[in-house]
C-alpha atoms as a PDB file:
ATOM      1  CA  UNK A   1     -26.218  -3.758 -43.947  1.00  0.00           C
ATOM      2  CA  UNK A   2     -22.886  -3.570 -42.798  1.00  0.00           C
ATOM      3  CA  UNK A   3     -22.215  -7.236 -43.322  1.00  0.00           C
ATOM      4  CA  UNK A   4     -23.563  -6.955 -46.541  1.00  0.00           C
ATOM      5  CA  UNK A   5     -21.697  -3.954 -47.990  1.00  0.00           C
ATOM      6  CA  UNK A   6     -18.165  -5.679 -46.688  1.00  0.00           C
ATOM      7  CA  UNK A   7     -18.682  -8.445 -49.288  1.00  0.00           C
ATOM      8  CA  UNK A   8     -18.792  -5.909 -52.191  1.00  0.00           C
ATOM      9  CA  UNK A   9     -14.814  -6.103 -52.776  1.00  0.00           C
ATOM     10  CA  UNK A  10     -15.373  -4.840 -56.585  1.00  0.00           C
ATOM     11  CA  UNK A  11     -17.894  -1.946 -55.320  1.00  0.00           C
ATOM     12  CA  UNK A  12     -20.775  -3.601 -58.006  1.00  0.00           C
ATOM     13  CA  UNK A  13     -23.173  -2.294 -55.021  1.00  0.00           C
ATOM     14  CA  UNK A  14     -22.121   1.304 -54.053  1.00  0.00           C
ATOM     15  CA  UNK A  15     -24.787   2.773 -56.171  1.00  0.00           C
ATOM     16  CA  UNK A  16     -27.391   0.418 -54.675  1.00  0.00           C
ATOM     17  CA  UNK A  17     -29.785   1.452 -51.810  1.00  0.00           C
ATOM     18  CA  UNK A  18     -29.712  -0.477 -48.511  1.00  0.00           C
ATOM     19  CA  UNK A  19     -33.762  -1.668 -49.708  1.00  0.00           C
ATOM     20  CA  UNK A  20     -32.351  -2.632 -52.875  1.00  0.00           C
ATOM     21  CA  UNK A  21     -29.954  -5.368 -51.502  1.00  0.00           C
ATOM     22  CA  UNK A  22     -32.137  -5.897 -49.210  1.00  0.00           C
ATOM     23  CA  UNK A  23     -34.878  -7.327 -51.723  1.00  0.00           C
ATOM     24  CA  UNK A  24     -32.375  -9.807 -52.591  1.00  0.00           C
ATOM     25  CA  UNK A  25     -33.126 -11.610 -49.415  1.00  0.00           C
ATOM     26  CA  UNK A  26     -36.833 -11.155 -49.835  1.00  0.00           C
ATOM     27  CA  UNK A  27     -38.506 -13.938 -51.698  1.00  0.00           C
ATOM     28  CA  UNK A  28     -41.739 -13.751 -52.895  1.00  0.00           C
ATOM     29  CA  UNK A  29     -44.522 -16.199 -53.374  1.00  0.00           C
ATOM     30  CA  UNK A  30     -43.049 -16.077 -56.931  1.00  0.00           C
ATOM     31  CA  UNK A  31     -39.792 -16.715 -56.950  1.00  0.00           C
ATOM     32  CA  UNK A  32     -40.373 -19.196 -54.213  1.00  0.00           C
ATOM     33  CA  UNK A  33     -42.277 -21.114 -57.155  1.00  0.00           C
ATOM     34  CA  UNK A  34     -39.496 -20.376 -59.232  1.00  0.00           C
ATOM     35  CA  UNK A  35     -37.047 -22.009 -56.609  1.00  0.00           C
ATOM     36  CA  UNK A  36     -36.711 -26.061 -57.817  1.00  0.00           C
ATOM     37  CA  UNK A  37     -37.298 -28.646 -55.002  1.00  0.00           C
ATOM     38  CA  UNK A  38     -34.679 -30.957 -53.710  1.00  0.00           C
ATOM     39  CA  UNK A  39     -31.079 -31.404 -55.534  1.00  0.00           C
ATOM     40  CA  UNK A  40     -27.895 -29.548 -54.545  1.00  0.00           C
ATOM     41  CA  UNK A  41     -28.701 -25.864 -53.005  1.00  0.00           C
ATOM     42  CA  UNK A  42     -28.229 -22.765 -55.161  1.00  0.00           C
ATOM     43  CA  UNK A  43     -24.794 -21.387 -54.023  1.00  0.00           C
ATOM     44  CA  UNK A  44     -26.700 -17.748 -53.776  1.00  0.00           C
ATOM     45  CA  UNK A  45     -29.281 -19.415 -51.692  1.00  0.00           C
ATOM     46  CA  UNK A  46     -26.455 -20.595 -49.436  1.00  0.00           C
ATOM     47  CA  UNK A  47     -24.863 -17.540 -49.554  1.00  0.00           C
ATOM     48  CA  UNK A  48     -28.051 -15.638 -48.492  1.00  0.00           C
ATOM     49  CA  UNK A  49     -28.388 -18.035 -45.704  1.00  0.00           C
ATOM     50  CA  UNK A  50     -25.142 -17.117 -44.523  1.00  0.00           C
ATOM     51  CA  UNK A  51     -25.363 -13.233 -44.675  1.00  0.00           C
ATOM     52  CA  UNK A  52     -28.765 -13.981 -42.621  1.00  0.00           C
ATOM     53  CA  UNK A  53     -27.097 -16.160 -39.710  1.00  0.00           C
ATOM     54  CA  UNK A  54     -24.183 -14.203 -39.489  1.00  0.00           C
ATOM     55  CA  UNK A  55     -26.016 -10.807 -39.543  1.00  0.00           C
ATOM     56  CA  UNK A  56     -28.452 -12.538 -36.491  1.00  0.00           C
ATOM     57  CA  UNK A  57     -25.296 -13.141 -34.549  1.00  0.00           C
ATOM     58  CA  UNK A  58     -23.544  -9.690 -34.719  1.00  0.00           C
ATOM     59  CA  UNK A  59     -26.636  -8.212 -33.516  1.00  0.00           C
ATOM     60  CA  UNK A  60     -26.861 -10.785 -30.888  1.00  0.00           C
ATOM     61  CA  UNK A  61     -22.794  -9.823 -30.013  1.00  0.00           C
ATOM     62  CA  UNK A  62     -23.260  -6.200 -30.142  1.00  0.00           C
ATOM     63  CA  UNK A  63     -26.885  -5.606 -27.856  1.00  0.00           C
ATOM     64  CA  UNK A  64     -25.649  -8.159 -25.036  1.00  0.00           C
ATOM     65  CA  UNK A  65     -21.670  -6.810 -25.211  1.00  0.00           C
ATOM     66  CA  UNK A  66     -20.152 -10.460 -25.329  1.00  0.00           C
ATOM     67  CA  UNK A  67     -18.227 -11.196 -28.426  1.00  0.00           C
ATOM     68  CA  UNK A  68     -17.366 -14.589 -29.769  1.00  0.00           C
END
C-alpha cells in the first residue's frame, strides 16, 4: 500500500481506503471481458503491472534483509 500511496503526488487518493485502491488491481470476470484482445497495452494496465512487480520485490527485499 505503501508503493501505492507514494504515486498519489496530487493526494486524489487520501480519502480512499487501502480496499478501495486495492480493487483497482482486482479484475473481474467482467471487466476481463471488457479488456480488448491484442493491440498496444492499456497504459493503466501497464501501470498496474508495474505497482504489482515492484510491490513483489520490496516484500521480497524487506523479509530476506538484502536490498537491491
Amino acid at each position: 500500500m505503501r508503493l501505492i500511496r507514494t504515486q498519489d503526488s496530487f493526494g486524489l487518493w487520501e480519502g480512499q481506503s487501502d480496499a478501495e485502491l486495492l480493487g483497482e488491481f482486482i479484475i473481474t470476470k467482467q471487466r476481463q471481458r471488457a479488456i480488448p484482445f491484442g493491440g498496444d497495452p492499456d497504459p493503466d494496465a501497464l501501470w498496474r503491472l508495474d505497482m504489482f512487480y515492484t510491490a513483489v520485490a520490496l516484500a521480497i527485499e524487506e523479509r530476506s534483509g538484502v536490498s537491491t
